[in-house]
N, C-alpha and C. Protein backbone atom coordinates (compact mmCIF):
# COMPACT_ATOMS: atom_id res chain seq x y z
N UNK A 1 10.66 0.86 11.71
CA UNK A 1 11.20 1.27 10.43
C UNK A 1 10.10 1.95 9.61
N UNK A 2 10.36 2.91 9.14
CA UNK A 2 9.50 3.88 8.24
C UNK A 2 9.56 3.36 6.61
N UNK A 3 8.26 3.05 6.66
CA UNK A 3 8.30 2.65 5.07
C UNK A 3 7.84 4.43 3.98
N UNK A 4 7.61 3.61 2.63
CA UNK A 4 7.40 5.28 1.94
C UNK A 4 5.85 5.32 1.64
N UNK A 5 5.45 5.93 1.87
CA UNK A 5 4.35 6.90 1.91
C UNK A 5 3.53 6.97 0.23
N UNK A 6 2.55 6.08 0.32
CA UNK A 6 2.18 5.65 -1.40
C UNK A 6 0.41 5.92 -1.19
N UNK A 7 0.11 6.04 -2.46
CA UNK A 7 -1.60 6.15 -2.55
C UNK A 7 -2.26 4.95 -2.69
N UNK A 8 -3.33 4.92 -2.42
CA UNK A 8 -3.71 3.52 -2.52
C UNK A 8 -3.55 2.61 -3.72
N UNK A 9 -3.76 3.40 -5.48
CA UNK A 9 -3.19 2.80 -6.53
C UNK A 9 -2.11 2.19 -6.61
N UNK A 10 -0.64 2.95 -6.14
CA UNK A 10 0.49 2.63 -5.93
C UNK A 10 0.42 1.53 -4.75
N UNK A 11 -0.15 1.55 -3.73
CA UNK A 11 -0.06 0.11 -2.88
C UNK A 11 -0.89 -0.94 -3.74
N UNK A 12 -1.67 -1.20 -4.49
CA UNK A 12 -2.45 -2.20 -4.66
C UNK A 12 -1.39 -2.14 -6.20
N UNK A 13 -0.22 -1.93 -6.71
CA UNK A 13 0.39 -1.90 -7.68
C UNK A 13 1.49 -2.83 -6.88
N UNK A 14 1.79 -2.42 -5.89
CA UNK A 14 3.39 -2.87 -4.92
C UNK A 14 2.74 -4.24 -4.55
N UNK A 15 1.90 -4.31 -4.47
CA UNK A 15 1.17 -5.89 -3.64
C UNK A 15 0.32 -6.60 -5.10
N UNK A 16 0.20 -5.76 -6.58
CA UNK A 16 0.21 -6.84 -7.17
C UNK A 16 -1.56 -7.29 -7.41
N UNK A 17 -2.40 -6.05 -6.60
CA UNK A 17 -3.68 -6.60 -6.59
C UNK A 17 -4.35 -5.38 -7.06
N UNK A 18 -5.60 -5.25 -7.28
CA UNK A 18 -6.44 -4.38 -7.84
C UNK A 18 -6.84 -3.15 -6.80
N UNK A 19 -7.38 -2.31 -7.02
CA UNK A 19 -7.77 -1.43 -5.70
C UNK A 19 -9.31 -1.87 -4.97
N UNK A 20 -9.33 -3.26 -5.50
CA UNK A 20 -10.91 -3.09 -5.05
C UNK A 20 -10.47 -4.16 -3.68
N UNK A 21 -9.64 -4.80 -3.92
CA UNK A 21 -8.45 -5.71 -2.83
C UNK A 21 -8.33 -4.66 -1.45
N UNK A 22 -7.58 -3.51 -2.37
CA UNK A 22 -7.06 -3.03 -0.82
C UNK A 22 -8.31 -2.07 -0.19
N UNK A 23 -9.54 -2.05 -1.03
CA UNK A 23 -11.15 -1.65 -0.14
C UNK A 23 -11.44 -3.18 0.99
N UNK A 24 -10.76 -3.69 0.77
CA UNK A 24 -10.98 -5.09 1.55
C UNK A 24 -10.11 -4.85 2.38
N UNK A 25 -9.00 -4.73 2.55
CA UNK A 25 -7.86 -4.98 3.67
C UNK A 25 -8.33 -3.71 4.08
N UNK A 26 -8.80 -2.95 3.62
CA UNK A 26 -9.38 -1.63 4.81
C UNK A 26 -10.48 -2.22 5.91
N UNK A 27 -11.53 -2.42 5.33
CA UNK A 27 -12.43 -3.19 5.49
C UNK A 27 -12.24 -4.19 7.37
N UNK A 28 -10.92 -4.89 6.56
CA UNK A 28 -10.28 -5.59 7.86
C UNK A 28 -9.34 -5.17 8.60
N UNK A 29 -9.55 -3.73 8.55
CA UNK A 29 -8.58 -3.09 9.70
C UNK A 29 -6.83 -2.69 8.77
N UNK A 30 -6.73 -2.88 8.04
CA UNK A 30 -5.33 -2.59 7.35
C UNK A 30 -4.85 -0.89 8.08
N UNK A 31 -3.82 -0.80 8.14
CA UNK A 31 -3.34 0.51 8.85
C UNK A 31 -3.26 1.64 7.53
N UNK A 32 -3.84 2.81 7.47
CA UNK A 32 -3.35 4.56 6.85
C UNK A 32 -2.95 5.43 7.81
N UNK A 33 -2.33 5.78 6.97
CA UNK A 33 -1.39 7.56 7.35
C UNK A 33 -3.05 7.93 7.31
N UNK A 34 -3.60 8.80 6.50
CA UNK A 34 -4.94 9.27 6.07
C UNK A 34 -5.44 9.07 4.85
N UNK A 35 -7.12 9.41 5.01
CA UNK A 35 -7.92 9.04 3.90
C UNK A 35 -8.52 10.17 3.77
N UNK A 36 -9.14 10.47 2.39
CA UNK A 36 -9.32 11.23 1.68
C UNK A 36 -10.26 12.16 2.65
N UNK A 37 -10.36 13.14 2.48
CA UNK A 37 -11.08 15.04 3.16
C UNK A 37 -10.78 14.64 4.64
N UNK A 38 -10.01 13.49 5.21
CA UNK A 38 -9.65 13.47 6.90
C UNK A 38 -8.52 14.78 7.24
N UNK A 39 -8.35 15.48 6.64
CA UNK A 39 -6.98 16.08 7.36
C UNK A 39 -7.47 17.87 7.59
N UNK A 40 -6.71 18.48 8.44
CA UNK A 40 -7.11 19.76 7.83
C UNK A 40 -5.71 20.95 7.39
N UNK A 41 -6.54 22.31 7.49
CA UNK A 41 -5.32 22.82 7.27
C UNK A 41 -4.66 22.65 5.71
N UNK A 42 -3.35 22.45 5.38
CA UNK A 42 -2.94 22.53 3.99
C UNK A 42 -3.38 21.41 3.20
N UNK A 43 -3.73 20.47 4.05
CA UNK A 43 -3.57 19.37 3.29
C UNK A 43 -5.45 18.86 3.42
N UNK A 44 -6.20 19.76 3.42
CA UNK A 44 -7.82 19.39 3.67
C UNK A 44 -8.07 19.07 2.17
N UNK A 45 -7.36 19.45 1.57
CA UNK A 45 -8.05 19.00 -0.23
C UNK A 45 -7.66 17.69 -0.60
N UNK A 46 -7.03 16.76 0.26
CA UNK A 46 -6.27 15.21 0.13
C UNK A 46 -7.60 14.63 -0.88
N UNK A 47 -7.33 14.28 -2.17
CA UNK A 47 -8.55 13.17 -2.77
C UNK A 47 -7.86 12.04 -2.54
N UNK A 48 -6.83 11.43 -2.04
CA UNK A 48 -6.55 9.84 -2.01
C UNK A 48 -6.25 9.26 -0.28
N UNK A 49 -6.17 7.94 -0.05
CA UNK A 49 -5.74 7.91 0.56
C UNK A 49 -4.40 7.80 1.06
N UNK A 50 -3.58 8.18 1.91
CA UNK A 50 -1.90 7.60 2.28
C UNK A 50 -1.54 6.29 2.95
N UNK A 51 -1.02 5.89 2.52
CA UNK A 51 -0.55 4.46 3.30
C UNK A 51 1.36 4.34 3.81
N UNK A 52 1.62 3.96 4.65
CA UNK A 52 3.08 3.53 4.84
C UNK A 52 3.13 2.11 4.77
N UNK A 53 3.88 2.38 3.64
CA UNK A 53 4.29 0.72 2.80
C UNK A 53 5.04 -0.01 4.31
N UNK A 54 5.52 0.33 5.21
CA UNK A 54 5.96 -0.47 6.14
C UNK A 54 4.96 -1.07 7.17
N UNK A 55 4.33 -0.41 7.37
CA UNK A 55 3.13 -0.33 8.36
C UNK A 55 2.08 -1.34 7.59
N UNK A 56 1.81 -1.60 6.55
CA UNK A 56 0.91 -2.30 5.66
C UNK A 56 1.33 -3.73 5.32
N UNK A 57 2.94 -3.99 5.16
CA UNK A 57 3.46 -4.79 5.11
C UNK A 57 3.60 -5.26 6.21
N UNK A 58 3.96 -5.02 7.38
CA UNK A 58 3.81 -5.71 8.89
C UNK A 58 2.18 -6.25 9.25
N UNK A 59 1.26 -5.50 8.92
CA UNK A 59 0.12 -5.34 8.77
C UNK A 59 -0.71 -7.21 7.91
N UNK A 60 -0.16 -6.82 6.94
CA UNK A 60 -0.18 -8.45 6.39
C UNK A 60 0.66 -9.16 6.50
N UNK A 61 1.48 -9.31 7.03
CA UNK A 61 2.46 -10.42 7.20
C UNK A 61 1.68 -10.74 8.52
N UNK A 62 0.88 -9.92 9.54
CA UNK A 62 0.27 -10.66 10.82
C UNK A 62 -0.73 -10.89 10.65
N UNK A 63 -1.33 -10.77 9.31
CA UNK A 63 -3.02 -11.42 9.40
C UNK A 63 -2.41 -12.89 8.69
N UNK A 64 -1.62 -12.70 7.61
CA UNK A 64 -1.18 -13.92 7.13
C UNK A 64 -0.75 -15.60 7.96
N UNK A 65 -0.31 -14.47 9.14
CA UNK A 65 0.09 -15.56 9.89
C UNK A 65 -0.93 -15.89 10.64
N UNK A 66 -1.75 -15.03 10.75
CA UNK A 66 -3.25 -15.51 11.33
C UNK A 66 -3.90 -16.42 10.91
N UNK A 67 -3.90 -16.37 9.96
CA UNK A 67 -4.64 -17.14 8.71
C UNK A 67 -4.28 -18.41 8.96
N UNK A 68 -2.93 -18.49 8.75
CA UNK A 68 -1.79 -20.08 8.95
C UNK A 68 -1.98 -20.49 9.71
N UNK A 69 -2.00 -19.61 11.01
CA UNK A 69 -2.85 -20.70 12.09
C UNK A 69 -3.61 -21.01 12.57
N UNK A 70 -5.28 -20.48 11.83
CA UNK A 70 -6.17 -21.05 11.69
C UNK A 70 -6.54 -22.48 10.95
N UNK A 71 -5.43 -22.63 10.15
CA UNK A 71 -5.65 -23.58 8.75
C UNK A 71 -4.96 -24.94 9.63
């Protein structure tokens, strides 16, 4: 399932946390569409990064559960 396509402000708005949060879930592997000057062609001037809100949300729901069953 295709989630929608948000900047990193807007994800760390949808999840409720700061952007210095989702420099962390990068950090630990979190999944992007792309990050900023990665692309070329029309889109080489990108200043943010892209995320798919679906892909990010599956994304933590399996570290979460990682977590749970470490504990």
């Amino acid at each position: 399932m295709a989630g929608i396509r948000v900047s990193k402000f807007d994800l760390a708005h949808i999840f409720g946390v700061d952007t210095v949060m989702i420099d962390v879930w990068l950090k630990q592997g979190m999944p992007y569409v792309s990050k900023p000057g990665n692309n070329t062609g029309a889109l080489s001037k990108q200043r943010d990064w892209v995320f798919d809100t679906a892909e990010v949300i599956e994304w933590r729901m399996s570290v979460v559960s990682e977590d749970a069953a470490l504990a």
